[in-house]
PDB file of N, CA and C in Angstrom:
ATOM      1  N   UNK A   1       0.848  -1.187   0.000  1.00  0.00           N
ATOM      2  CA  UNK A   1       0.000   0.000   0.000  1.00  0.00           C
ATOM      3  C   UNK A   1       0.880   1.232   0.000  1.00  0.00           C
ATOM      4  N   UNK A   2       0.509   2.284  -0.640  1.00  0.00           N
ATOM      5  CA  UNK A   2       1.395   3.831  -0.978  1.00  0.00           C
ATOM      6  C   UNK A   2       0.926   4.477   0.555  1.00  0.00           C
ATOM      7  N   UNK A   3       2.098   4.726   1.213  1.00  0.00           N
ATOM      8  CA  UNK A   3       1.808   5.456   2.017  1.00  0.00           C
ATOM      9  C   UNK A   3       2.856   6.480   2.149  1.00  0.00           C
ATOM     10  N   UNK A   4       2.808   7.502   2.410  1.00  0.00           N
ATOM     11  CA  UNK A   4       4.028   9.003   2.740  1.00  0.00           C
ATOM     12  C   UNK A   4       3.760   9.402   3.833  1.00  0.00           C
ATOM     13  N   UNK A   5       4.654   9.334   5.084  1.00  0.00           N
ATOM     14  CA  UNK A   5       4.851   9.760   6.031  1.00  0.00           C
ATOM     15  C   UNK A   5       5.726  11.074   6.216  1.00  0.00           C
ATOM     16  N   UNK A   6       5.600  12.676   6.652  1.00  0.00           N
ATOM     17  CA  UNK A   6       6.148  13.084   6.966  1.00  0.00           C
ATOM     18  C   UNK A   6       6.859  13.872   8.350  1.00  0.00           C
ATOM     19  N   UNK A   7       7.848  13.883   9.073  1.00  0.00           N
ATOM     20  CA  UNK A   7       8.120  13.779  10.155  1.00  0.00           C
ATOM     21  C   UNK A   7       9.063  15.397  10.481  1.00  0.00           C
ATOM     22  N   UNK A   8       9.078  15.890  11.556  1.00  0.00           N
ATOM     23  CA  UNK A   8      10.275  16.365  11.902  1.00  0.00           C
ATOM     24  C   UNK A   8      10.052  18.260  12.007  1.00  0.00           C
ATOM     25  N   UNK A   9       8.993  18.410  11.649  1.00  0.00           N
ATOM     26  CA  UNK A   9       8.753  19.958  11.820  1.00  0.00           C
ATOM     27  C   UNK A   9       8.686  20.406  13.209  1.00  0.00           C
ATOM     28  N   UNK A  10       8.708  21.755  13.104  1.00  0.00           N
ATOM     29  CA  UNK A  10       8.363  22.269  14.614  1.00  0.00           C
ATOM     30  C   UNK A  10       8.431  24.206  14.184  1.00  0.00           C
ATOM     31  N   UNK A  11       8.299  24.675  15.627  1.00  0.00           N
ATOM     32  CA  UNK A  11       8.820  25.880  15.718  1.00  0.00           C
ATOM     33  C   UNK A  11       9.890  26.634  15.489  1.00  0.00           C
ATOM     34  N   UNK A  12      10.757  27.125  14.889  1.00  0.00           N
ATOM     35  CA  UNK A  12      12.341  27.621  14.969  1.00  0.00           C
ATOM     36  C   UNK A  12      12.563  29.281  14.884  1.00  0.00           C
ATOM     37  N   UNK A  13      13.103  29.727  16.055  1.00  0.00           N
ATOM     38  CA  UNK A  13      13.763  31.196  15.512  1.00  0.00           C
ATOM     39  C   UNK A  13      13.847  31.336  13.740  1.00  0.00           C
ATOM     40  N   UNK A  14      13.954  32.854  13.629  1.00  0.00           N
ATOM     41  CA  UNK A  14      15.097  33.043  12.221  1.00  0.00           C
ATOM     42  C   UNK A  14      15.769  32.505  12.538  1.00  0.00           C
ATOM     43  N   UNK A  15      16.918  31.474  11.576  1.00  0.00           N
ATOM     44  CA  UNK A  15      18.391  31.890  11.417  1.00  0.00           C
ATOM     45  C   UNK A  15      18.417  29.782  11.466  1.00  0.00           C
ATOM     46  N   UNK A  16      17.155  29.239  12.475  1.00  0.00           N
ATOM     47  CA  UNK A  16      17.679  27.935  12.830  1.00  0.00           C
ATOM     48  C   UNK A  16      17.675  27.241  11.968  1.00  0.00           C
ATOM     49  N   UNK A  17      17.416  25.991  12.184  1.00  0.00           N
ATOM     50  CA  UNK A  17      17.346  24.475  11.565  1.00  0.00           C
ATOM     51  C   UNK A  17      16.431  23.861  11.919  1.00  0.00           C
ATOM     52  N   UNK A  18      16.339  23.067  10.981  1.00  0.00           N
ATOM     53  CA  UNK A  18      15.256  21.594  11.285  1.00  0.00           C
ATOM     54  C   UNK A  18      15.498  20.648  10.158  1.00  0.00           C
ATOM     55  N   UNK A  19      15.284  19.460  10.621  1.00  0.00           N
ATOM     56  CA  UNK A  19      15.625  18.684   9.250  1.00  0.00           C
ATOM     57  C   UNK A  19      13.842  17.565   9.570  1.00  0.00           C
ATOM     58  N   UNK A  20      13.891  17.705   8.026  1.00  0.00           N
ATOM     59  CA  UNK A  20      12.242  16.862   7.844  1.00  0.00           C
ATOM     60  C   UNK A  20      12.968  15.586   7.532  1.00  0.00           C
ATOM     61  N   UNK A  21      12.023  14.652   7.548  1.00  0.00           N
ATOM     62  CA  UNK A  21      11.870  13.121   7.088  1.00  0.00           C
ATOM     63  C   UNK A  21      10.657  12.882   6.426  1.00  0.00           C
ATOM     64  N   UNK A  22      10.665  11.930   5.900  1.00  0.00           N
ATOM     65  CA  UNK A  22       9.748  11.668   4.374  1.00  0.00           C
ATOM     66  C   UNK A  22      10.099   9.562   4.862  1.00  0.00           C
ATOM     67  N   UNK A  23       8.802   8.940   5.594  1.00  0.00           N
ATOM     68  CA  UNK A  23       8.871   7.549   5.264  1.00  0.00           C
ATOM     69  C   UNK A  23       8.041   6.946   4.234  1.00  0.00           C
ATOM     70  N   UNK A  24       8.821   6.390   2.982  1.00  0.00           N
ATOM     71  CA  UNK A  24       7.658   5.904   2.016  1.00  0.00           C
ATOM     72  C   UNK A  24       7.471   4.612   1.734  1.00  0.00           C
ATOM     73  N   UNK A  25       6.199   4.417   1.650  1.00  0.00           N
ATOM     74  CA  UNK A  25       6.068   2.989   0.998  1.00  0.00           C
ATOM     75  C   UNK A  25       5.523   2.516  -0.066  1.00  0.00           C
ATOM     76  N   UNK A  26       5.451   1.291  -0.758  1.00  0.00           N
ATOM     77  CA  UNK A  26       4.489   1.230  -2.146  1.00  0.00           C
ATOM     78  C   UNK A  26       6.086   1.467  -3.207  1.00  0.00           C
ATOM     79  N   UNK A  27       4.938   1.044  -4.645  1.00  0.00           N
ATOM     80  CA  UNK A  27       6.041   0.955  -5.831  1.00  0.00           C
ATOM     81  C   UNK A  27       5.712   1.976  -6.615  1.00  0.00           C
ATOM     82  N   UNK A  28       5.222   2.664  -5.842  1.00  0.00           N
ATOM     83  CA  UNK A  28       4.548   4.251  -6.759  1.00  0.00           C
ATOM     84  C   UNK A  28       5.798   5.371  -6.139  1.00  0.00           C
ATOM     85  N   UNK A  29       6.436   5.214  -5.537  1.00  0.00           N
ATOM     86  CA  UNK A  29       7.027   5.717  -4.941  1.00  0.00           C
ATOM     87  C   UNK A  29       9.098   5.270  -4.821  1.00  0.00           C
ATOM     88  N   UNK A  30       9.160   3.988  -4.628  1.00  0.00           N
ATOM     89  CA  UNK A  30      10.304   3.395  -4.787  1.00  0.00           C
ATOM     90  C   UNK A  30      11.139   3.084  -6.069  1.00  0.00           C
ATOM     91  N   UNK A  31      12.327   3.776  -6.142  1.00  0.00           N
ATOM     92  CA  UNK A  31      12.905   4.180  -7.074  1.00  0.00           C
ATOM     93  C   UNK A  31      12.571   5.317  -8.181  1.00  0.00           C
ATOM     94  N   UNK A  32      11.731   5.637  -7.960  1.00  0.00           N
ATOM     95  CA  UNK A  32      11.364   7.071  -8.593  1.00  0.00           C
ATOM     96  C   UNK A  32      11.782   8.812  -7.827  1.00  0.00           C
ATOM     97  N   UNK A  33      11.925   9.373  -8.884  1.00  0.00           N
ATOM     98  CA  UNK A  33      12.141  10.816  -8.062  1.00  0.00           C
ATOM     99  C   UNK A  33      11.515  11.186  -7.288  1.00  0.00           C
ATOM    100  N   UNK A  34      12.291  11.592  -5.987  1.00  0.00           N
ATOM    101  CA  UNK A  34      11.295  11.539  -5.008  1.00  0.00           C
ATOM    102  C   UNK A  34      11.620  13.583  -4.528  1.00  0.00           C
ATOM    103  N   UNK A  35      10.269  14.146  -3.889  1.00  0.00           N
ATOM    104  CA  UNK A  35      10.720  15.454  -3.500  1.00  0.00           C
ATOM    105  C   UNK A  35      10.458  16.505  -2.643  1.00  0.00           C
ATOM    106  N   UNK A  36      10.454  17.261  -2.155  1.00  0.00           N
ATOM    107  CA  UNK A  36       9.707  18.089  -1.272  1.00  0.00           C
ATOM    108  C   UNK A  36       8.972  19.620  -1.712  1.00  0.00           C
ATOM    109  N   UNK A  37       7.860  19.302  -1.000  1.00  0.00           N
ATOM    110  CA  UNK A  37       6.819  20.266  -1.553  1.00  0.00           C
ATOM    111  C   UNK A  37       6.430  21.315  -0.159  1.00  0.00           C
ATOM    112  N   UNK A  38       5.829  22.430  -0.726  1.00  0.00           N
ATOM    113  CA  UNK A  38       5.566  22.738   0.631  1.00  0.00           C
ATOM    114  C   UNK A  38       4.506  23.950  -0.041  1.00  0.00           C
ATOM    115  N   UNK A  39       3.280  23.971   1.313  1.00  0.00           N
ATOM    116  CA  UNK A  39       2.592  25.007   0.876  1.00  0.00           C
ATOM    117  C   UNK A  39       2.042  25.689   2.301  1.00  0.00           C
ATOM    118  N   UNK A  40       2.046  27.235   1.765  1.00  0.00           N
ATOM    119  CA  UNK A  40       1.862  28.473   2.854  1.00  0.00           C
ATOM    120  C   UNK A  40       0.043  28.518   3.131  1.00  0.00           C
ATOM    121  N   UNK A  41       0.052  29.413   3.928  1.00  0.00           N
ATOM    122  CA  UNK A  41      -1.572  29.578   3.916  1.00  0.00           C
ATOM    123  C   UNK A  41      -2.360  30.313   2.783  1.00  0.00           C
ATOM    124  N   UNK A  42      -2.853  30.334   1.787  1.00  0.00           N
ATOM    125  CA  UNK A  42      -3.201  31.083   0.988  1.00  0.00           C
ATOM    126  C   UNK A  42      -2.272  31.136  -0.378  1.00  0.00           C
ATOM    127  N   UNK A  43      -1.297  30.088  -0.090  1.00  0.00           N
ATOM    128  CA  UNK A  43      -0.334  30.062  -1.811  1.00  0.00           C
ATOM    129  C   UNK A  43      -0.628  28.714  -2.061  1.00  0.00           C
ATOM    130  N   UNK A  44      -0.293  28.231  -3.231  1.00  0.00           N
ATOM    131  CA  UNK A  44      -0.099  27.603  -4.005  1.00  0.00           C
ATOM    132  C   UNK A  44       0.819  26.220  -3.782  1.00  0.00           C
ATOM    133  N   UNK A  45       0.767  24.790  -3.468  1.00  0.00           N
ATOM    134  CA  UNK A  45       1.747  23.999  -2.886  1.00  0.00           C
ATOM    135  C   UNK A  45       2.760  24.110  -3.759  1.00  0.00           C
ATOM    136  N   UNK A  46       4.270  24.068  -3.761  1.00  0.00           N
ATOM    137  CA  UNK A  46       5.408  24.553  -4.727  1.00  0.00           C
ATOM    138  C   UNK A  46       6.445  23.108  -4.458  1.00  0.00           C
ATOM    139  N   UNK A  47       7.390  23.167  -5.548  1.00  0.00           N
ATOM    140  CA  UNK A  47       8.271  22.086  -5.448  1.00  0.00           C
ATOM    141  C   UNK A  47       9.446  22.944  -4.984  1.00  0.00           C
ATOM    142  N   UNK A  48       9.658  22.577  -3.928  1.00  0.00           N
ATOM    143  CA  UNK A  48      11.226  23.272  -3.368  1.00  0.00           C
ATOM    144  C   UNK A  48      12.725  22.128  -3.480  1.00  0.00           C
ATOM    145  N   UNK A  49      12.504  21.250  -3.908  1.00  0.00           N
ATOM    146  CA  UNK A  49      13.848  20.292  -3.762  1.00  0.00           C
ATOM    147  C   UNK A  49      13.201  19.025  -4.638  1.00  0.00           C
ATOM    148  N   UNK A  50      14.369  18.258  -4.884  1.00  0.00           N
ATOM    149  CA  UNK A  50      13.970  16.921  -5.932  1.00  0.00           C
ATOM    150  C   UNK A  50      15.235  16.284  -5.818  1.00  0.00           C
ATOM    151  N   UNK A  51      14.603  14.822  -5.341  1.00  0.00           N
ATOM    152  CA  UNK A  51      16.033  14.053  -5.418  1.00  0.00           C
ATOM    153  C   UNK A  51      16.128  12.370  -6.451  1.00  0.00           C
ATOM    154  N   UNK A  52      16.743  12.361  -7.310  1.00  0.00           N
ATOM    155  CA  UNK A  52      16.658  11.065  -8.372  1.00  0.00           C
ATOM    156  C   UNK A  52      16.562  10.234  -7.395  1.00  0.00           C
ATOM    157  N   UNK A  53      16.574   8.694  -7.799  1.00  0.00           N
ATOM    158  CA  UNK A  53      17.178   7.659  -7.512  1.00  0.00           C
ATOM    159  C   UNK A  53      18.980   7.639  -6.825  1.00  0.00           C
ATOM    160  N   UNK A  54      19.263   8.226  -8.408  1.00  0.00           N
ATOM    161  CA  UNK A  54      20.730   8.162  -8.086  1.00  0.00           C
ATOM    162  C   UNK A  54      21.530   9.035  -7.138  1.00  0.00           C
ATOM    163  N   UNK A  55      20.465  10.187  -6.571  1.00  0.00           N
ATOM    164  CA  UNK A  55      20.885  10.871  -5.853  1.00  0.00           C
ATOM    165  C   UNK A  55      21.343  12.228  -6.339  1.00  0.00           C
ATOM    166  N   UNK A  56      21.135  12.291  -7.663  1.00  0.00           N
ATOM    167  CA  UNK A  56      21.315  13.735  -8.557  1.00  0.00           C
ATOM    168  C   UNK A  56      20.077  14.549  -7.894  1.00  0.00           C
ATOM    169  N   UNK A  57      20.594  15.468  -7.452  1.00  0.00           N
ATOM    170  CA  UNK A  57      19.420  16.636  -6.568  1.00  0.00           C
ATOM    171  C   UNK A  57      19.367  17.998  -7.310  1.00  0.00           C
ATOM    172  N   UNK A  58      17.963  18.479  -6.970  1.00  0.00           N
ATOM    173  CA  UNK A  58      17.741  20.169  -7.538  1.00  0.00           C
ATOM    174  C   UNK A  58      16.623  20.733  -6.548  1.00  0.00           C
ATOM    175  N   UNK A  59      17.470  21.749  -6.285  1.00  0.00           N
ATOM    176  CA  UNK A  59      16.809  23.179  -5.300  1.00  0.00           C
ATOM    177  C   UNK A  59      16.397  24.126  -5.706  1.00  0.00           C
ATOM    178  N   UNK A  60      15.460  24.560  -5.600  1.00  0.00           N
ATOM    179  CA  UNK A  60      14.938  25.708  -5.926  1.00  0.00           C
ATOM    180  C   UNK A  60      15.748  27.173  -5.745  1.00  0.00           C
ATOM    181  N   UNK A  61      16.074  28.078  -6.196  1.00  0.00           N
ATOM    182  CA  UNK A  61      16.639  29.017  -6.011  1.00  0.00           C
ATOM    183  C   UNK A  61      16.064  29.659  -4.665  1.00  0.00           C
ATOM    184  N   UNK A  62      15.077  29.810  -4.295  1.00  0.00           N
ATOM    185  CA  UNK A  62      14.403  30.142  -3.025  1.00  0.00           C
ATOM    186  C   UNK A  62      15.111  29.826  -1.986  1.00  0.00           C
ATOM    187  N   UNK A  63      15.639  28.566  -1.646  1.00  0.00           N
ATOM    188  CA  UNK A  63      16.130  27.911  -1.017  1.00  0.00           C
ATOM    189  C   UNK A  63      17.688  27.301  -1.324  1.00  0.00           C
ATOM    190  N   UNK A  64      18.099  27.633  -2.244  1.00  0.00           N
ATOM    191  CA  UNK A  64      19.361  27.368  -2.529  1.00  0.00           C
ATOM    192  C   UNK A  64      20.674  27.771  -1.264  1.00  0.00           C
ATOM    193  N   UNK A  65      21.387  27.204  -1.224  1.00  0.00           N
ATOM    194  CA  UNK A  65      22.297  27.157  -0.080  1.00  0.00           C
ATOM    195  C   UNK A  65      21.995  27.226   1.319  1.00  0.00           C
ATOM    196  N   UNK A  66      20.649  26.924   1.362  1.00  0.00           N
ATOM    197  CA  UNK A  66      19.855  26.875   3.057  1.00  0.00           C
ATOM    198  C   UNK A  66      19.562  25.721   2.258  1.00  0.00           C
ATOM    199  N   UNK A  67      18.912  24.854   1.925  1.00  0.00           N
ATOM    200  CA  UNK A  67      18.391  23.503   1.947  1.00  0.00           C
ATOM    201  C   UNK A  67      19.291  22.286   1.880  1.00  0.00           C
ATOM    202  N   UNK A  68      19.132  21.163   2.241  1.00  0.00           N
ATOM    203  CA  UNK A  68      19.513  20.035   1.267  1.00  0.00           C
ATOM    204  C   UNK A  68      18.942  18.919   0.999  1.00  0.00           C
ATOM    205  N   UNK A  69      18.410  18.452   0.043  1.00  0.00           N
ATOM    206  CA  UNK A  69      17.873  17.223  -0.072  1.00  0.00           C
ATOM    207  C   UNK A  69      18.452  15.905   0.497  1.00  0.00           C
ATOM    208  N   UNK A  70      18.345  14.617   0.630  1.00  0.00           N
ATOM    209  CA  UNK A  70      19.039  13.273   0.857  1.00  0.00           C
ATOM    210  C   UNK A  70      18.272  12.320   0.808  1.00  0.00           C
ATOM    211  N   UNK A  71      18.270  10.929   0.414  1.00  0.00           N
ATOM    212  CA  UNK A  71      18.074  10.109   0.451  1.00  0.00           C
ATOM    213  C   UNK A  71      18.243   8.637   0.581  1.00  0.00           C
ATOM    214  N   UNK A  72      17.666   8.044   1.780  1.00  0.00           N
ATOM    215  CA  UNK A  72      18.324   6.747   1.956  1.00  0.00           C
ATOM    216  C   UNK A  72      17.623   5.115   1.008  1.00  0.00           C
ATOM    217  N   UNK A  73      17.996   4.952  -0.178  1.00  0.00           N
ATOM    218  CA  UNK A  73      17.220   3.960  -0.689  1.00  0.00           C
ATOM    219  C   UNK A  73      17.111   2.580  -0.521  1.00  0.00           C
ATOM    220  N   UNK A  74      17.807   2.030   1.141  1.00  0.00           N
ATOM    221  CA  UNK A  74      17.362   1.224   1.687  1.00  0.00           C
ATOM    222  C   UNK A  74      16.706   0.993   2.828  1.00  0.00           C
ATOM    223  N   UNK A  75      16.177   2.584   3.271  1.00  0.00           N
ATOM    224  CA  UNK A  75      15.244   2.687   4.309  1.00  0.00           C
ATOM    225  C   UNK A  75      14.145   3.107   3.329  1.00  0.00           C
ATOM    226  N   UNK A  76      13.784   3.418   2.556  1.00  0.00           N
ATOM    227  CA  UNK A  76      12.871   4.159   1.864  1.00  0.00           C
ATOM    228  C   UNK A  76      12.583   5.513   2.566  1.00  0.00           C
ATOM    229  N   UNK A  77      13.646   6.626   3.219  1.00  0.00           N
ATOM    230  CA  UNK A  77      13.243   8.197   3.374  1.00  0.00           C
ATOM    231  C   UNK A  77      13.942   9.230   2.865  1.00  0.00           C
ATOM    232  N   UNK A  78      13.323   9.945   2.674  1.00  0.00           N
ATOM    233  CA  UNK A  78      14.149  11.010   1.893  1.00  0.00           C
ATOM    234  C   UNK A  78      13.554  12.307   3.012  1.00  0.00           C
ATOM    235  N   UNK A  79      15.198  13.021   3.182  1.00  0.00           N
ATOM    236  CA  UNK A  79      15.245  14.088   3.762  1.00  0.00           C
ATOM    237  C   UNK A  79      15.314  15.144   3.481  1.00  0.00           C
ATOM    238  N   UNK A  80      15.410  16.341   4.422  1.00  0.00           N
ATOM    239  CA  UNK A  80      15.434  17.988   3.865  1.00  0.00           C
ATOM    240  C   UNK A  80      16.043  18.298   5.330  1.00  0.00           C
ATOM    241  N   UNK A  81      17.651  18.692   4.929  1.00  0.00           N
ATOM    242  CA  UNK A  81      18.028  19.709   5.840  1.00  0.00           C
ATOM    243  C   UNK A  81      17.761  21.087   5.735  1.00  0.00           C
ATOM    244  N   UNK A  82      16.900  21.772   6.861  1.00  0.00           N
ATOM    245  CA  UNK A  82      16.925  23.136   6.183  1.00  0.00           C
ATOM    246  C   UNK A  82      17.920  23.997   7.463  1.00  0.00           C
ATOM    247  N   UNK A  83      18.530  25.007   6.856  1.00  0.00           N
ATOM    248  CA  UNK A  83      19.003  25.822   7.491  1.00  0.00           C
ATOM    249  C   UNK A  83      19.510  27.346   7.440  1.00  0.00           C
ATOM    250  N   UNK A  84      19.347  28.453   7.954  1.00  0.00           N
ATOM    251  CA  UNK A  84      19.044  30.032   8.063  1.00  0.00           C
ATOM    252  C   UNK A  84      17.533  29.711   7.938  1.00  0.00           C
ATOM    253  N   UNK A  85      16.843  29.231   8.380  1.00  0.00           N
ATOM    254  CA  UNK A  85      15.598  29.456   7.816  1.00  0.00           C
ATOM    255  C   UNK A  85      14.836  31.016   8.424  1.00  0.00           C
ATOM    256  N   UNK A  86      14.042  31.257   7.723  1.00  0.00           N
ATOM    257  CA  UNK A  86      13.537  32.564   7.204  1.00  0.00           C
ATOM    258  C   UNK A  86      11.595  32.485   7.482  1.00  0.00           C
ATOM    259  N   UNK A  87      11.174  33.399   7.759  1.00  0.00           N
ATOM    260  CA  UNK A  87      10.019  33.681   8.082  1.00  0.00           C
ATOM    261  C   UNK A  87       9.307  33.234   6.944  1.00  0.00           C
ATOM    262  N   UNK A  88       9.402  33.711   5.654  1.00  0.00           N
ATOM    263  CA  UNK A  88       8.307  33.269   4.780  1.00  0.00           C
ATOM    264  C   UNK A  88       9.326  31.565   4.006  1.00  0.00           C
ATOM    265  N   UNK A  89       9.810  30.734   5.246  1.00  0.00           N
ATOM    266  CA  UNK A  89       9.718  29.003   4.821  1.00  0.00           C
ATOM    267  C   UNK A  89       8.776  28.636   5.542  1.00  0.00           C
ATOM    268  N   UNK A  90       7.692  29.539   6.410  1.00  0.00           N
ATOM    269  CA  UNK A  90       6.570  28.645   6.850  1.00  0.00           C
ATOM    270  C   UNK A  90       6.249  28.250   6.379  1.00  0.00           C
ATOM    271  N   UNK A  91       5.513  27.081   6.488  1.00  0.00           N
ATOM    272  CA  UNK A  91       4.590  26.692   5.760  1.00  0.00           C
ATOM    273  C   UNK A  91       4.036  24.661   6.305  1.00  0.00           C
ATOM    274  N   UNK A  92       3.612  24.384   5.530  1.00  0.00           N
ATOM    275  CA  UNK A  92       3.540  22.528   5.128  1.00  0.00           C
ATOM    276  C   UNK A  92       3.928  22.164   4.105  1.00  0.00           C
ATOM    277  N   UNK A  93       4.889  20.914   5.111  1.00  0.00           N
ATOM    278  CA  UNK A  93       6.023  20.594   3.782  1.00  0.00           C
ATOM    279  C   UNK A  93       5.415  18.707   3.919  1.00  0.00           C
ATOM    280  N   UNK A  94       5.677  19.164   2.427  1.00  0.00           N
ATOM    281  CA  UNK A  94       5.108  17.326   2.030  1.00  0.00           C
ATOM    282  C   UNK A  94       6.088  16.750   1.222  1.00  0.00           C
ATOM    283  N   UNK A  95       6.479  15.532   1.239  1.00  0.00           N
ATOM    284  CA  UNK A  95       7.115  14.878   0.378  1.00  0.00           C
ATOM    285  C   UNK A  95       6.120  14.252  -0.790  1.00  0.00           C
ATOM    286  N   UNK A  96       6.501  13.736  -1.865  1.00  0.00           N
ATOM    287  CA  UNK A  96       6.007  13.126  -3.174  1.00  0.00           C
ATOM    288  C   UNK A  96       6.711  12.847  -3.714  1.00  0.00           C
ATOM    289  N   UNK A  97       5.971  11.646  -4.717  1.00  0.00           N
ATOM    290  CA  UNK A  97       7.097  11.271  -6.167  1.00  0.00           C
ATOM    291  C   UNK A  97       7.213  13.136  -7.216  1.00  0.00           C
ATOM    292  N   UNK A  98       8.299  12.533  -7.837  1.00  0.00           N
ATOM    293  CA  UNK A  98       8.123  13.690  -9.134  1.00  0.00           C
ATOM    294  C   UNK A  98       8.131  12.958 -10.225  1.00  0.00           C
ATOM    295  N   UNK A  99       6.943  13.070 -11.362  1.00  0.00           N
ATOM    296  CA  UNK A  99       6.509  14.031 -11.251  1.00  0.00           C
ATOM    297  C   UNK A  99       4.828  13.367 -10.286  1.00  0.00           C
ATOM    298  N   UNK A 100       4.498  13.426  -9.734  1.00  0.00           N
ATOM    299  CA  UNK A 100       3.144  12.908  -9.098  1.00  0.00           C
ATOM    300  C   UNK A 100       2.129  11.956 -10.290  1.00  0.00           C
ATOM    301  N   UNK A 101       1.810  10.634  -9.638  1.00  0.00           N
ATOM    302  CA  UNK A 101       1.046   9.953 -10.857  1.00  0.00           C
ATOM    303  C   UNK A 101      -0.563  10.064 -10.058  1.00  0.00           C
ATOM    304  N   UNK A 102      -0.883  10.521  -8.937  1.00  0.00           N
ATOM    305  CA  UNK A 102      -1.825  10.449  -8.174  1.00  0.00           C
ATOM    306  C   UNK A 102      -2.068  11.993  -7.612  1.00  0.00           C
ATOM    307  N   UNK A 103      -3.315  11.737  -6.606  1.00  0.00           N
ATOM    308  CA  UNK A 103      -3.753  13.116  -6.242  1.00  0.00           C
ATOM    309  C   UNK A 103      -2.876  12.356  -4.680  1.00  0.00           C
ATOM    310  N   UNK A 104      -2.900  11.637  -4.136  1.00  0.00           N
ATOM    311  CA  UNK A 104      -2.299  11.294  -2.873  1.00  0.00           C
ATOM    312  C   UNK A 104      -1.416  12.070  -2.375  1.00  0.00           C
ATOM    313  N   UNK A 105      -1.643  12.391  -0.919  1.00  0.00           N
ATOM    314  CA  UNK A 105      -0.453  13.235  -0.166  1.00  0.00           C
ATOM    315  C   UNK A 105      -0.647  12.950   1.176  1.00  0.00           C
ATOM    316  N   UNK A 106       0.101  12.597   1.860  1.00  0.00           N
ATOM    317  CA  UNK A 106       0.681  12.659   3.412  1.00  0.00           C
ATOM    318  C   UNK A 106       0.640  13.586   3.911  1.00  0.00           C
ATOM    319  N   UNK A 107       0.311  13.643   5.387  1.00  0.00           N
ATOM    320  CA  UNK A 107      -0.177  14.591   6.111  1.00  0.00           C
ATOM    321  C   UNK A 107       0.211  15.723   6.026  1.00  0.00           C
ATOM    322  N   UNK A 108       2.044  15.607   5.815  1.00  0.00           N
ATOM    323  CA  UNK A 108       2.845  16.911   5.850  1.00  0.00           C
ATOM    324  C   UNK A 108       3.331  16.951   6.895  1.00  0.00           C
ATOM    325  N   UNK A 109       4.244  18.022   7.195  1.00  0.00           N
ATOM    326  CA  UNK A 109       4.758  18.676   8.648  1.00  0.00           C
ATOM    327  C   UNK A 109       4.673  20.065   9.089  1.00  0.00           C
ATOM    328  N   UNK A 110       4.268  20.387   9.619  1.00  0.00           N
ATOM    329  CA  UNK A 110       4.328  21.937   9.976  1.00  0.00           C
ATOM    330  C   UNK A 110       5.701  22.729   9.800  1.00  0.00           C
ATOM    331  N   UNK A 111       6.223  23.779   9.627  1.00  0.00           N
ATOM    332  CA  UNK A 111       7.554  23.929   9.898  1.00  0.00           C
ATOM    333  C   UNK A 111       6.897  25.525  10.206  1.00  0.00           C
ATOM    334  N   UNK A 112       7.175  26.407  11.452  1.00  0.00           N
ATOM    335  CA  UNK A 112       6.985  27.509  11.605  1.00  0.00           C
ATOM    336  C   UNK A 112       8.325  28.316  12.231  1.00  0.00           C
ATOM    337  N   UNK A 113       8.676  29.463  11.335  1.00  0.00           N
ATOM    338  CA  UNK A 113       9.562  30.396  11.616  1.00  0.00           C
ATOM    339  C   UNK A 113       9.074  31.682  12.176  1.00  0.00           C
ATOM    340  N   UNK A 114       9.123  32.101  13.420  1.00  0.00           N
ATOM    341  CA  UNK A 114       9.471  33.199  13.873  1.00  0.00           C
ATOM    342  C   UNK A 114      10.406  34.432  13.706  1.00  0.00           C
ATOM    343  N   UNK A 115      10.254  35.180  13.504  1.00  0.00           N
ATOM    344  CA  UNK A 115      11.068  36.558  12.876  1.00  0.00           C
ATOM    345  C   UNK A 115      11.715  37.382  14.138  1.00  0.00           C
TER     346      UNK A 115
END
């Protein structure tokens, strides 16, 4: 069964860290590009990071040199270090395949920055 778990949000000053987790299961999901999404209150959910199989990754300029993608492809999770984070990275961050073959999504994580 496809399931996406995401883990690891919280509260953080400007400036901190947090790193998310992404547990997946199913063949909709394994070995395919896997990535992180995230959406604000009132925007649009956006692709902020993407990581292959092979581990070839892409960041969004938004987030460029504060993020990093990772992935472990014998646990099935894929991560997001974030760090300086910034008031408008609030938001809910979800993991997914790329490019999405379904409407399916996991709960998400909260991630809230304080200014």
């Amino acid at each position: 069964q496809e399931q996406l778990v995401e883990s690891g949000g919280g509260l953080v000053q400007s400036g901190g860290s947090l790193r998310l987790s992404c547990a997946y299961t199913g063949r909709t999901f394994t070995t395919w590009t896997m990535g992180w999404f995230r959406q604000a209150p009132g925007k649009e959910r956006e692709l902020v990071a993407e990581i292959m199989w092979s581990g070839i990754a892409y960041v969004v300029d938004s987030v460029k040199d504060r993020f990093v993608i990772s992935r472990d492809n014998q646990q099935n999770i894929i991560s997001l270090q974030m760090s300086n984070l910034k008031p408008e990275d609030s938001a809910v961050y979800y993991c997914n395949r790329v490019p999405r073959t379904s409407d399916y999504w996991g709960p998400g994580t909260q991630v809230t920055v304080s200014s």
